[in-house]
PDB file of N, CA and C in Angstrom:
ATOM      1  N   UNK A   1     -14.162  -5.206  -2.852  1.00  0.00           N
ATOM      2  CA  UNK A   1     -14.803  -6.499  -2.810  1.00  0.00           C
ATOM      3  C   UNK A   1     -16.195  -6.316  -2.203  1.00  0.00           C
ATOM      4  N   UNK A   2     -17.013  -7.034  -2.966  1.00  0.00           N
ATOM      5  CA  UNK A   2     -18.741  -6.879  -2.260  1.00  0.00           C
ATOM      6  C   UNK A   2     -19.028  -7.446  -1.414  1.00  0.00           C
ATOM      7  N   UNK A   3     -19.933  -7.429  -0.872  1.00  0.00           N
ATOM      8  CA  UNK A   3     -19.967  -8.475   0.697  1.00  0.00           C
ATOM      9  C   UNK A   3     -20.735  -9.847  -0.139  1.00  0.00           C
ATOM     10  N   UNK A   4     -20.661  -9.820  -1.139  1.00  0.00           N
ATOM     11  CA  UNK A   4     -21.291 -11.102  -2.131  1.00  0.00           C
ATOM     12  C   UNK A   4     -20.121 -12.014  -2.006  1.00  0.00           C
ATOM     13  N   UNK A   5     -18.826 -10.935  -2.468  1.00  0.00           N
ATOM     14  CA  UNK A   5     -17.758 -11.533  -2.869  1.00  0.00           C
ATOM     15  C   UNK A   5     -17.054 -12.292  -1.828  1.00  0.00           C
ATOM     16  N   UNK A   6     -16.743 -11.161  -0.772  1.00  0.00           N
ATOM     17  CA  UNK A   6     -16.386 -12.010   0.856  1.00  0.00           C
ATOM     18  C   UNK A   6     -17.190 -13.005   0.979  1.00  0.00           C
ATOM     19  N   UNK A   7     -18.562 -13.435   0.994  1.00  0.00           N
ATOM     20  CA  UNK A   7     -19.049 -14.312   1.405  1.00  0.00           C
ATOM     21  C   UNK A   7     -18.632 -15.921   0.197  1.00  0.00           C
ATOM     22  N   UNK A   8     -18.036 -15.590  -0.432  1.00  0.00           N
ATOM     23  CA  UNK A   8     -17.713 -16.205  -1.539  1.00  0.00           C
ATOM     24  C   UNK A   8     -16.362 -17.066  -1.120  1.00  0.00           C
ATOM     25  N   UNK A   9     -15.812 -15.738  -0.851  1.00  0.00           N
ATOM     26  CA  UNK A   9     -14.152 -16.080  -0.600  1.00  0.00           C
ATOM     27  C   UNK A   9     -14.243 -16.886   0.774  1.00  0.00           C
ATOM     28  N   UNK A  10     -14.812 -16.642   1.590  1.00  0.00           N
ATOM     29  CA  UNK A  10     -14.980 -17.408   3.043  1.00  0.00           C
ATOM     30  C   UNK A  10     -15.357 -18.755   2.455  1.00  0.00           C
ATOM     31  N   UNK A  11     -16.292 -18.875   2.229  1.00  0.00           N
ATOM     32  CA  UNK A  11     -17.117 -20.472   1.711  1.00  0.00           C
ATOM     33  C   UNK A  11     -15.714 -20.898   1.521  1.00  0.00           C
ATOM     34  N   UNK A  12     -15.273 -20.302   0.250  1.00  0.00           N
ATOM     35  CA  UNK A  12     -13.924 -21.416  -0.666  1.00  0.00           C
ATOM     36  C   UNK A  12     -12.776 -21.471  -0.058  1.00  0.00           C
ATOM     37  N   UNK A  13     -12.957 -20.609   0.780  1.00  0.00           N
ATOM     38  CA  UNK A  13     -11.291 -20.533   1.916  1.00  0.00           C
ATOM     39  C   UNK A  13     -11.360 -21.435   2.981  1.00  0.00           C
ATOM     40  N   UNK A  14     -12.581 -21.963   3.320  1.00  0.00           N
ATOM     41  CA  UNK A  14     -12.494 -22.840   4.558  1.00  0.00           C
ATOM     42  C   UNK A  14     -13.271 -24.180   3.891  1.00  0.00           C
ATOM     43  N   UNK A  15     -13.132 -24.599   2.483  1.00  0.00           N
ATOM     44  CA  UNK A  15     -13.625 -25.838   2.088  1.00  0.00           C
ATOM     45  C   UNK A  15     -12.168 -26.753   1.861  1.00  0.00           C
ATOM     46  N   UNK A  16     -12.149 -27.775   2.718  1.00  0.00           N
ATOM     47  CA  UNK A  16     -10.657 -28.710   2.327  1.00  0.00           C
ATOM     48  C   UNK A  16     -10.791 -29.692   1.553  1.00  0.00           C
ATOM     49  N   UNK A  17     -10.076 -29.854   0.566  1.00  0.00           N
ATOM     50  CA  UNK A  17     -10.238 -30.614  -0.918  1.00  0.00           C
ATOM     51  C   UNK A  17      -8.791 -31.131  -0.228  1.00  0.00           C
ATOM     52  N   UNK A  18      -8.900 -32.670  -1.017  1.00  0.00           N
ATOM     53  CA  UNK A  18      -7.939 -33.584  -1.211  1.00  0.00           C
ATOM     54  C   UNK A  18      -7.200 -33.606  -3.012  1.00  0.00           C
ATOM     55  N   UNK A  19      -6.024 -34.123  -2.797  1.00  0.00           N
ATOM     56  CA  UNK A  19      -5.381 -33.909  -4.085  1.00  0.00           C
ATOM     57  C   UNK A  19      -6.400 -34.703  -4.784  1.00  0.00           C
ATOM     58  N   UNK A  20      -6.594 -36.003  -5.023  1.00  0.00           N
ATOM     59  CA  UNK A  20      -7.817 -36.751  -5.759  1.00  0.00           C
ATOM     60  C   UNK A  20      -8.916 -35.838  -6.095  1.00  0.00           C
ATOM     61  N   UNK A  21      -9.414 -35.137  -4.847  1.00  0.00           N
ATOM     62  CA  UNK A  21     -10.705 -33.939  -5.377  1.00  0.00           C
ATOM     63  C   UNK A  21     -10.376 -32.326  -6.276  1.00  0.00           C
ATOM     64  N   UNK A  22      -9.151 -32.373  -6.294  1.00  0.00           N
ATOM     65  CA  UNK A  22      -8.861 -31.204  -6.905  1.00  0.00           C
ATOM     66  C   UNK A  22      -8.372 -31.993  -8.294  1.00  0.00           C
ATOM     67  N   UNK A  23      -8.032 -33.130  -8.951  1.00  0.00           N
ATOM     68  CA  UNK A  23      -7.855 -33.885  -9.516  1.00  0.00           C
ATOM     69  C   UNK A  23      -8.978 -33.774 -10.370  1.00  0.00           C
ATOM     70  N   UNK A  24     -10.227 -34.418  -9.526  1.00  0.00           N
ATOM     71  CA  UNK A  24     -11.434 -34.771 -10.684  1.00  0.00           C
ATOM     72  C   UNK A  24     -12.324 -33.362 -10.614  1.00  0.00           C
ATOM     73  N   UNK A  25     -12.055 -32.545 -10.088  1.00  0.00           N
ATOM     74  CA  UNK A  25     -12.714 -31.199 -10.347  1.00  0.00           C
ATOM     75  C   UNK A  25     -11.530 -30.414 -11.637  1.00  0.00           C
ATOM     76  N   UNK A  26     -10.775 -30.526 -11.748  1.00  0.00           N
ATOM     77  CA  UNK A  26      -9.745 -29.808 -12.634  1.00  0.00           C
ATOM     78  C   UNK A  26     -10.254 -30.923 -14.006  1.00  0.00           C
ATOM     79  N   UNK A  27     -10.271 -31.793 -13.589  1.00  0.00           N
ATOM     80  CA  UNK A  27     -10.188 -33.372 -14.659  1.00  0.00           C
ATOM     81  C   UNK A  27      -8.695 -33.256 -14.925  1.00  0.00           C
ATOM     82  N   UNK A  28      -7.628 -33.303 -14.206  1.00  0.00           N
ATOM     83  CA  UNK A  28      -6.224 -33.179 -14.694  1.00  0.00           C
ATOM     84  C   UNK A  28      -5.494 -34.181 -13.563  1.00  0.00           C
ATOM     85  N   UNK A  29      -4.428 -34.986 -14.792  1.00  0.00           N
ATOM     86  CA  UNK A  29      -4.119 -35.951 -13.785  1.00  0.00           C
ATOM     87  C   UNK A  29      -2.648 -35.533 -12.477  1.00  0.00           C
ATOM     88  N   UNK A  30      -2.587 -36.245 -11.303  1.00  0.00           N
ATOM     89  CA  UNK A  30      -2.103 -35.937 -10.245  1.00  0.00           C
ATOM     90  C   UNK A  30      -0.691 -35.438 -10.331  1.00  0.00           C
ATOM     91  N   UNK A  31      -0.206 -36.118 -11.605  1.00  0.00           N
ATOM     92  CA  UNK A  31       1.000 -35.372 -11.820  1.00  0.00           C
ATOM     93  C   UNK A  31       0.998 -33.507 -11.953  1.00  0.00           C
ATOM     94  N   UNK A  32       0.177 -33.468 -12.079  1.00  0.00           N
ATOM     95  CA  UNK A  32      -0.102 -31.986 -13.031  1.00  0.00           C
ATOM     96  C   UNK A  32      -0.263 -30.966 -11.537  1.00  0.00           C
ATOM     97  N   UNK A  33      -0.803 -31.595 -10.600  1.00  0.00           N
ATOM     98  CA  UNK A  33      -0.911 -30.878  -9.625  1.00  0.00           C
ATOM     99  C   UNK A  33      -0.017 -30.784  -8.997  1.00  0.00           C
ATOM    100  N   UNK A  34       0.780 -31.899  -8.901  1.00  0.00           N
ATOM    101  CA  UNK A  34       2.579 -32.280  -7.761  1.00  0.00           C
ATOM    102  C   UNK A  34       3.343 -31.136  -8.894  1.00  0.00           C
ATOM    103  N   UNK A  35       3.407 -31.135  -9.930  1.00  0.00           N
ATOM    104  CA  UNK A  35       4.171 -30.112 -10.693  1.00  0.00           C
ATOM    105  C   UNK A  35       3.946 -28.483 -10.728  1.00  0.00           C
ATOM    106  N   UNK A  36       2.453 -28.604 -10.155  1.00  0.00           N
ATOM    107  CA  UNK A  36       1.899 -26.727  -9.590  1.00  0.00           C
ATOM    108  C   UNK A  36       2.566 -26.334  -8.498  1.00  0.00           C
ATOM    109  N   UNK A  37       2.852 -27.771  -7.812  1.00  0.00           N
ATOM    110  CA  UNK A  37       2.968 -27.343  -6.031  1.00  0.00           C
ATOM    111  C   UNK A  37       4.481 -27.215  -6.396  1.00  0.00           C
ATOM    112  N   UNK A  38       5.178 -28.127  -7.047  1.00  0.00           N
ATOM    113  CA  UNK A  38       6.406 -27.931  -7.341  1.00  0.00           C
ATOM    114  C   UNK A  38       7.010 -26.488  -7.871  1.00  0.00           C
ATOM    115  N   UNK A  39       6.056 -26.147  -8.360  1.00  0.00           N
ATOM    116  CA  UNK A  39       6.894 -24.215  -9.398  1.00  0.00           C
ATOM    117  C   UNK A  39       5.674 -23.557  -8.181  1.00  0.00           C
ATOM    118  N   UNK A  40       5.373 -23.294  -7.114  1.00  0.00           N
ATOM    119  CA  UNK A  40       4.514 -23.057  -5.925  1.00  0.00           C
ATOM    120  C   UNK A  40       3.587 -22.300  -6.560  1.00  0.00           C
ATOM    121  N   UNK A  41       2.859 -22.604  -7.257  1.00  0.00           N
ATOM    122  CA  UNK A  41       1.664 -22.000  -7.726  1.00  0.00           C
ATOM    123  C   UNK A  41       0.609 -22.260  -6.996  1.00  0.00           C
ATOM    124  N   UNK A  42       0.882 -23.328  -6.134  1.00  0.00           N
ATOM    125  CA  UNK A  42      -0.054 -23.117  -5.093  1.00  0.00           C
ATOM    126  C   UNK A  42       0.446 -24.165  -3.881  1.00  0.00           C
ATOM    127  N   UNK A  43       0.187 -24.448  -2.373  1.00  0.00           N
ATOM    128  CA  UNK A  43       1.006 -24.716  -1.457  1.00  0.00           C
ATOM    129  C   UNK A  43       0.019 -25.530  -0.642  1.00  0.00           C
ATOM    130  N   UNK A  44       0.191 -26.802  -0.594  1.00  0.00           N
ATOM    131  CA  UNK A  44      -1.004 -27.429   0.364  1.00  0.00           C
ATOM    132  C   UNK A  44      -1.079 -27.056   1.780  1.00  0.00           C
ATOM    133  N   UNK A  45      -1.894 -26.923   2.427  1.00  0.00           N
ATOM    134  CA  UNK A  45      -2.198 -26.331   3.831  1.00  0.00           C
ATOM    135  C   UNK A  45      -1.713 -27.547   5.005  1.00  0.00           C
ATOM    136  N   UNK A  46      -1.761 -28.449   4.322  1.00  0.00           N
ATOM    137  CA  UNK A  46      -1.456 -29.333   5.456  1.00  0.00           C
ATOM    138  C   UNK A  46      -1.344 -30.879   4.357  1.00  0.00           C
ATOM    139  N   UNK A  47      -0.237 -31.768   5.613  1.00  0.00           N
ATOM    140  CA  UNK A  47      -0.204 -32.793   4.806  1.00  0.00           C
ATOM    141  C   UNK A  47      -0.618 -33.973   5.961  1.00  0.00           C
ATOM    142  N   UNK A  48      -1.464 -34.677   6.119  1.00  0.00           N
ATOM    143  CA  UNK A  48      -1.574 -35.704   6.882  1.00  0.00           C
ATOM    144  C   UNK A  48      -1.781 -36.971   6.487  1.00  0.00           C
ATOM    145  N   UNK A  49      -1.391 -37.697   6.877  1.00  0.00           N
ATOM    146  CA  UNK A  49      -0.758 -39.066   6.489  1.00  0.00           C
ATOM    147  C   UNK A  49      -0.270 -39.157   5.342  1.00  0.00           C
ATOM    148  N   UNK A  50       0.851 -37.962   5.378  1.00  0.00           N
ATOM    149  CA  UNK A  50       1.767 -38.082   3.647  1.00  0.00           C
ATOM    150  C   UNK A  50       0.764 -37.338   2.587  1.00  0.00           C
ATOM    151  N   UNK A  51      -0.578 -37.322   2.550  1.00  0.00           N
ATOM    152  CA  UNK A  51      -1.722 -37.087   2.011  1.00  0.00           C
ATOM    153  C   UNK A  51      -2.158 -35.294   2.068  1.00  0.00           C
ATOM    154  N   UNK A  52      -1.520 -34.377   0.539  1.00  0.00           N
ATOM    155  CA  UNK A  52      -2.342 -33.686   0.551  1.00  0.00           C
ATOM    156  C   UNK A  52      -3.629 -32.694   1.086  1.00  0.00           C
ATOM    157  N   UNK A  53      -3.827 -32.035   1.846  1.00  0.00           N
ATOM    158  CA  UNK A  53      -5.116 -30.912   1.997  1.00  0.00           C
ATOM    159  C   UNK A  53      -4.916 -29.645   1.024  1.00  0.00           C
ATOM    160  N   UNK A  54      -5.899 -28.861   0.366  1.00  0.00           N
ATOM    161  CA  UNK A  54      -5.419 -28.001  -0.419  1.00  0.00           C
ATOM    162  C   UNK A  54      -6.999 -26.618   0.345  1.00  0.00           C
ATOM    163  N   UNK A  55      -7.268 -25.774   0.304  1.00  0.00           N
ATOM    164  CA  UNK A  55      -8.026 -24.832   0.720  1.00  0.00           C
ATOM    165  C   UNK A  55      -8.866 -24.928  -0.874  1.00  0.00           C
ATOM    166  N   UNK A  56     -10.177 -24.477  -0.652  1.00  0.00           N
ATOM    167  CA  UNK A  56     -11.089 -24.136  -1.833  1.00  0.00           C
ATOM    168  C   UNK A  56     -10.584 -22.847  -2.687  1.00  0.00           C
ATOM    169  N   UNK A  57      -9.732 -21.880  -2.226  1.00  0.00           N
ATOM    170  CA  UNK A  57      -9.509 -20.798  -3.113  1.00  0.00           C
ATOM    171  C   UNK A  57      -7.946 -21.190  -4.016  1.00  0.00           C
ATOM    172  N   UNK A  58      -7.373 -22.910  -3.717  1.00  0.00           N
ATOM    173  CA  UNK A  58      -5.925 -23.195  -4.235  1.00  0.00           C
ATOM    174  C   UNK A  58      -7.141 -24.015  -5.647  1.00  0.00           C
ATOM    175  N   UNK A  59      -8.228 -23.818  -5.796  1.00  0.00           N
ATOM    176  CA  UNK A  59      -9.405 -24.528  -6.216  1.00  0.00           C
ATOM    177  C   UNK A  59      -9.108 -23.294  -7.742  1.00  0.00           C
ATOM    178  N   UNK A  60      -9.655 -22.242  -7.254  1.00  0.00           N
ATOM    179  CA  UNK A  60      -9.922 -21.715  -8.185  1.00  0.00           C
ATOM    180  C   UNK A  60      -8.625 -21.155  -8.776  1.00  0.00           C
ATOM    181  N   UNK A  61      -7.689 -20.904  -7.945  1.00  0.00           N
ATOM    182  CA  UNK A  61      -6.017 -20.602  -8.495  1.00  0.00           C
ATOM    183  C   UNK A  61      -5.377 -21.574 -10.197  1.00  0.00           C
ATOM    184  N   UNK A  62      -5.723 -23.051  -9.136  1.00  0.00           N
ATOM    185  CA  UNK A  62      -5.521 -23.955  -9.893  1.00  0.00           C
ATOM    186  C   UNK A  62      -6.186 -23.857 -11.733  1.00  0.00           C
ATOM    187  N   UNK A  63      -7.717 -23.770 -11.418  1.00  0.00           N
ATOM    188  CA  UNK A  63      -8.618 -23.490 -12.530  1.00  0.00           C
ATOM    189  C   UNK A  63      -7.791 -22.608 -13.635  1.00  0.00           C
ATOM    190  N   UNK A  64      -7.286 -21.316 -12.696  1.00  0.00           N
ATOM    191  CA  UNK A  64      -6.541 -20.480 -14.085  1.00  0.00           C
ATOM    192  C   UNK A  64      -5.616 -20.659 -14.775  1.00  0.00           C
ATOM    193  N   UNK A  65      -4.491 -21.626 -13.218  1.00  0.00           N
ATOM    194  CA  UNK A  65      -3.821 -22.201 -14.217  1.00  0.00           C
ATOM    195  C   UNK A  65      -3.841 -23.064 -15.278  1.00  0.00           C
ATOM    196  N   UNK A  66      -4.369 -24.008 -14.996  1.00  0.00           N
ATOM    197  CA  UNK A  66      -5.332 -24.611 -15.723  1.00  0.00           C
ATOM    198  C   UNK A  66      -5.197 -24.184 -17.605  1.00  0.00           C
ATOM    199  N   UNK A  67      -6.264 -23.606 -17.483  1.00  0.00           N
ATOM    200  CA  UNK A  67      -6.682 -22.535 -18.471  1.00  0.00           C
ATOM    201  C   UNK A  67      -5.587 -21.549 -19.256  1.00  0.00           C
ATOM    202  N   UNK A  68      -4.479 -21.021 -18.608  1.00  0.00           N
ATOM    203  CA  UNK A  68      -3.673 -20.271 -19.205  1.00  0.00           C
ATOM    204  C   UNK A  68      -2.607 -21.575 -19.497  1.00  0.00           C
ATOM    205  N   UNK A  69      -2.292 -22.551 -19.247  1.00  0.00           N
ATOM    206  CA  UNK A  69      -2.178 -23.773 -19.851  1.00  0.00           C
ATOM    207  C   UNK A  69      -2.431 -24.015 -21.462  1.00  0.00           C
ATOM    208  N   UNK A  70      -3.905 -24.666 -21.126  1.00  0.00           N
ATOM    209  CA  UNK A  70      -4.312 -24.641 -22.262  1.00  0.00           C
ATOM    210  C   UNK A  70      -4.760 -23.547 -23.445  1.00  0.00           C
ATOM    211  N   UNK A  71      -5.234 -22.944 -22.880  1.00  0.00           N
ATOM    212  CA  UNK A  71      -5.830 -21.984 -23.645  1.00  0.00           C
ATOM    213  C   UNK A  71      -4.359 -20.585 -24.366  1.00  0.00           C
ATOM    214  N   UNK A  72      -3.442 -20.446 -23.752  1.00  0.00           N
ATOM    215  CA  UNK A  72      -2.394 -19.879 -24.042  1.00  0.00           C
ATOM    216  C   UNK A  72      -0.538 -20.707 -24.477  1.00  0.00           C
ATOM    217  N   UNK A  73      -1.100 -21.524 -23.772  1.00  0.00           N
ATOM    218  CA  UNK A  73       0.243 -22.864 -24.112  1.00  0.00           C
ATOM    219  C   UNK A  73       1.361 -22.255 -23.223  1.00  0.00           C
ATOM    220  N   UNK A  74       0.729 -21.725 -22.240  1.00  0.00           N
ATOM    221  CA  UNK A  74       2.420 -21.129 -21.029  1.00  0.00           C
ATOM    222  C   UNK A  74       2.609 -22.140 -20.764  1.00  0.00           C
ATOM    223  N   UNK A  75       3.856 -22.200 -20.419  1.00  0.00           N
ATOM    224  CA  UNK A  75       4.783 -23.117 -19.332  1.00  0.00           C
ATOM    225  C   UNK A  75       4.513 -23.026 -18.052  1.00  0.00           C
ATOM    226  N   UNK A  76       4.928 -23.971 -17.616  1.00  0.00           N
ATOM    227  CA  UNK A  76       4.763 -23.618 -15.852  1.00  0.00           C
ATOM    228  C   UNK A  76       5.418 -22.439 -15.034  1.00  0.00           C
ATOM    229  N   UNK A  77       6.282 -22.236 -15.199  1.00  0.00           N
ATOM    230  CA  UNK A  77       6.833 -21.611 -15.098  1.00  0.00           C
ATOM    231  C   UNK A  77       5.986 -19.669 -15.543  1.00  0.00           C
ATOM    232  N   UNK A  78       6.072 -19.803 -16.622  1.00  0.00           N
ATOM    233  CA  UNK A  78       5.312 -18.657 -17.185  1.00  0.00           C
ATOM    234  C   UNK A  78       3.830 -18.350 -16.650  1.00  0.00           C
ATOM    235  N   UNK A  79       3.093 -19.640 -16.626  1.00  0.00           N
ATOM    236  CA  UNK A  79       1.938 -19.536 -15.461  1.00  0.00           C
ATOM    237  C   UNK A  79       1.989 -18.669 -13.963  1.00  0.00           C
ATOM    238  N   UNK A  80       3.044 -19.486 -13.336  1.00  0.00           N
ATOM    239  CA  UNK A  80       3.371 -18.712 -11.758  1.00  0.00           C
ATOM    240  C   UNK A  80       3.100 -17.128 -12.179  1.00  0.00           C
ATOM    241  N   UNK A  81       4.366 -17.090 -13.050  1.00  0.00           N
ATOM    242  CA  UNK A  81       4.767 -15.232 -13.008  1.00  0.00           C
ATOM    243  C   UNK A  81       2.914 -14.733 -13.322  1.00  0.00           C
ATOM    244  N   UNK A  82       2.224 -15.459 -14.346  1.00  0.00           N
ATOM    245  CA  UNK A  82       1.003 -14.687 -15.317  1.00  0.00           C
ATOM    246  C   UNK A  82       0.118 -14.899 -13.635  1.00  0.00           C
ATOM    247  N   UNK A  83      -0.151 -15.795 -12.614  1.00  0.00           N
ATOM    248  CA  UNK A  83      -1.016 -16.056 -11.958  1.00  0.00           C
ATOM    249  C   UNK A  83      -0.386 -14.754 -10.668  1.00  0.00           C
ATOM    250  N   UNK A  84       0.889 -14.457 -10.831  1.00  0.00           N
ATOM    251  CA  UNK A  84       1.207 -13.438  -9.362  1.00  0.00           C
ATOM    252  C   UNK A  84       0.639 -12.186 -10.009  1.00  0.00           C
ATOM    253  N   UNK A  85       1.426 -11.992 -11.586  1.00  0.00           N
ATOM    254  CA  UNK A  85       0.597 -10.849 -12.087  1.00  0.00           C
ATOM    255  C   UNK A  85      -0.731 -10.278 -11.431  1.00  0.00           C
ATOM    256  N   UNK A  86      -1.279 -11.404 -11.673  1.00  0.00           N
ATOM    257  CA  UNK A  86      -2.684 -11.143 -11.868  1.00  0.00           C
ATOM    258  C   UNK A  86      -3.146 -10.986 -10.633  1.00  0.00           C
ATOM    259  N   UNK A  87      -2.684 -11.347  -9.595  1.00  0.00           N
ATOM    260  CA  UNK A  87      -3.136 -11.243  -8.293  1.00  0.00           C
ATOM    261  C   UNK A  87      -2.617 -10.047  -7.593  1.00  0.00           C
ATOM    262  N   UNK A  88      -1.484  -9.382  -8.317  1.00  0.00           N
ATOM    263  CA  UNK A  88      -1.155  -7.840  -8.205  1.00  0.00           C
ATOM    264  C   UNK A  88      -2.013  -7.118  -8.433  1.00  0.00           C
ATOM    265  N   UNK A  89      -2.637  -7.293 -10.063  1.00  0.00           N
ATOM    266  CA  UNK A  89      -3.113  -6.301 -10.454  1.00  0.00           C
ATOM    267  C   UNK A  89      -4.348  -6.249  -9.461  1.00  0.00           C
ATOM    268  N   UNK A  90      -5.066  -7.300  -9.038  1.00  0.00           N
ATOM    269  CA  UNK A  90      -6.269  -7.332  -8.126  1.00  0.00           C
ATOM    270  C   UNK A  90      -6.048  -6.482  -7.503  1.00  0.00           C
ATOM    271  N   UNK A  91      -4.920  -6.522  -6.521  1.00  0.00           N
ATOM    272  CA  UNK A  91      -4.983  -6.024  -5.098  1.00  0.00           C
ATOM    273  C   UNK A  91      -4.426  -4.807  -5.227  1.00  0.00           C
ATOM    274  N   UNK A  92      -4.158  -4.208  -6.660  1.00  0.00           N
ATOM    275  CA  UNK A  92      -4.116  -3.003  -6.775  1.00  0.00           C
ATOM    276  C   UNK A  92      -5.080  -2.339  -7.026  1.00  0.00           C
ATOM    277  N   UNK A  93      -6.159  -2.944  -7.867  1.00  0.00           N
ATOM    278  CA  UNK A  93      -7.321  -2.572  -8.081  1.00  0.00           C
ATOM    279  C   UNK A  93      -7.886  -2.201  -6.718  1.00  0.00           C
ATOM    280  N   UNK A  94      -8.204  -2.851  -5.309  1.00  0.00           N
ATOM    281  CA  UNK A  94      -8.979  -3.204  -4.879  1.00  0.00           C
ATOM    282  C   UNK A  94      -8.125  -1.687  -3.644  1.00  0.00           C
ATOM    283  N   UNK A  95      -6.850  -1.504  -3.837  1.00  0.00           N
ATOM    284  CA  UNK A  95      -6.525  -0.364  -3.086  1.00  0.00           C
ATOM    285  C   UNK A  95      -6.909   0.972  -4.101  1.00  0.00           C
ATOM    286  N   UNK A  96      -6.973   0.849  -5.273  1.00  0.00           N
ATOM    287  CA  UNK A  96      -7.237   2.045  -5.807  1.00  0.00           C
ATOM    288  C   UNK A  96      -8.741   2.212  -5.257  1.00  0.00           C
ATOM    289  N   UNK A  97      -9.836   1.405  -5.459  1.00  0.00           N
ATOM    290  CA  UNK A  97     -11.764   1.104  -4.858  1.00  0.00           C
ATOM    291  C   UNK A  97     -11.469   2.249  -3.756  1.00  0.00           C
ATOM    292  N   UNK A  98     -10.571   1.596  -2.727  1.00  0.00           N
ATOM    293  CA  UNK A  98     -10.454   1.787  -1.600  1.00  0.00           C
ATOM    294  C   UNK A  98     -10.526   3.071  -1.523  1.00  0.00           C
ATOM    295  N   UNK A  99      -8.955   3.852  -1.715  1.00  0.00           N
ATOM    296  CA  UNK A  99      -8.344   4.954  -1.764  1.00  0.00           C
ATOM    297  C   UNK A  99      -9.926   6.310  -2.910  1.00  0.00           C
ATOM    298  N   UNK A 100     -10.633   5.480  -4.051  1.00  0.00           N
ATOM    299  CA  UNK A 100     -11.599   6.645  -4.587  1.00  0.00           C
ATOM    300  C   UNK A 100     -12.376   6.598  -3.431  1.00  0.00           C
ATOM    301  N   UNK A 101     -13.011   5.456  -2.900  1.00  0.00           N
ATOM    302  CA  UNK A 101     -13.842   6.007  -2.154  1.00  0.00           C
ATOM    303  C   UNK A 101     -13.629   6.700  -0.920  1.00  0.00           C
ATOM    304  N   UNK A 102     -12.867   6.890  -0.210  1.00  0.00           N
ATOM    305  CA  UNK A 102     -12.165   7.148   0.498  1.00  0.00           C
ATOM    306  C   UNK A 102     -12.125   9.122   0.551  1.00  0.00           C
ATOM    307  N   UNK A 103     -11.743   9.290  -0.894  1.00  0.00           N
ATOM    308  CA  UNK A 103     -11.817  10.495  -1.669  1.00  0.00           C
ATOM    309  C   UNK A 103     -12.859  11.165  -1.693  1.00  0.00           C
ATOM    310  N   UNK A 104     -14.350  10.556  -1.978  1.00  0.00           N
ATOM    311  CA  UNK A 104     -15.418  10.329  -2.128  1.00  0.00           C
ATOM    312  C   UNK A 104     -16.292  10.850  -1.050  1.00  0.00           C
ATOM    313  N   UNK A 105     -15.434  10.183   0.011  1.00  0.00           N
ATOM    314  CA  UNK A 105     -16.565  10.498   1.076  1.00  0.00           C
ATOM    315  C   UNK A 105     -15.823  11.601   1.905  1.00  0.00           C
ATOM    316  N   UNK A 106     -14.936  12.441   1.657  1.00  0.00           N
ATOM    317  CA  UNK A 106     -14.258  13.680   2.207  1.00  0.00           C
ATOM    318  C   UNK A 106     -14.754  14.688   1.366  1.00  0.00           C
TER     319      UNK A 106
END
């Protein structure tokens, strides 16, 4: 990860969106989100007064699901598994970075 990228991930990790704001940023209605949190594709951080908080990076989670939604016609269900996938393969990627450079500099 670049220090572009960390500075990226910080911003969106400490921005708190309300279900309504993750709503009209997705443009998808509220059901759609109670049914993400439901198959835990993503997990609100806090609930106060009954009311939703979600983190800026459940922002961009959401987006893919989103997208592999539409754009592929998964199920919800099939989403979760395609969205953990994918967050494997990252953090495998990001130990292999690790581990060449690592190599690299011995």
């Amino acid at each position: 990860m670049t220090r572009q990228q960390e500075i990226k991930v910080t911003i969106v990790d400490e921005t708190d969106l309300s279900l309504g704001e993750l709503c009209g940023l997705l443009r998808v209605q509220v059901e759609t989100i109670v049914e993400m949190v439901d198959e835990s594709i993503v997990t609100p951080v806090a609930a106060t007064e009954g009311r939703w908080r979600f983190r800026g990076s459940d922002l961009a989670r959401l987006r893919r699901a989103v997208r592999l939604q539409q754009d592929l016609g998964l199920n919800l269900p099939g989403v979760a598994v395609a969205l953990d996938l994918m967050d494997e393969v990252a953090a495998l990627r990001a130990q292999l970075t690790l581990s060449m450079r690592r190599l690299d500099a011995d």
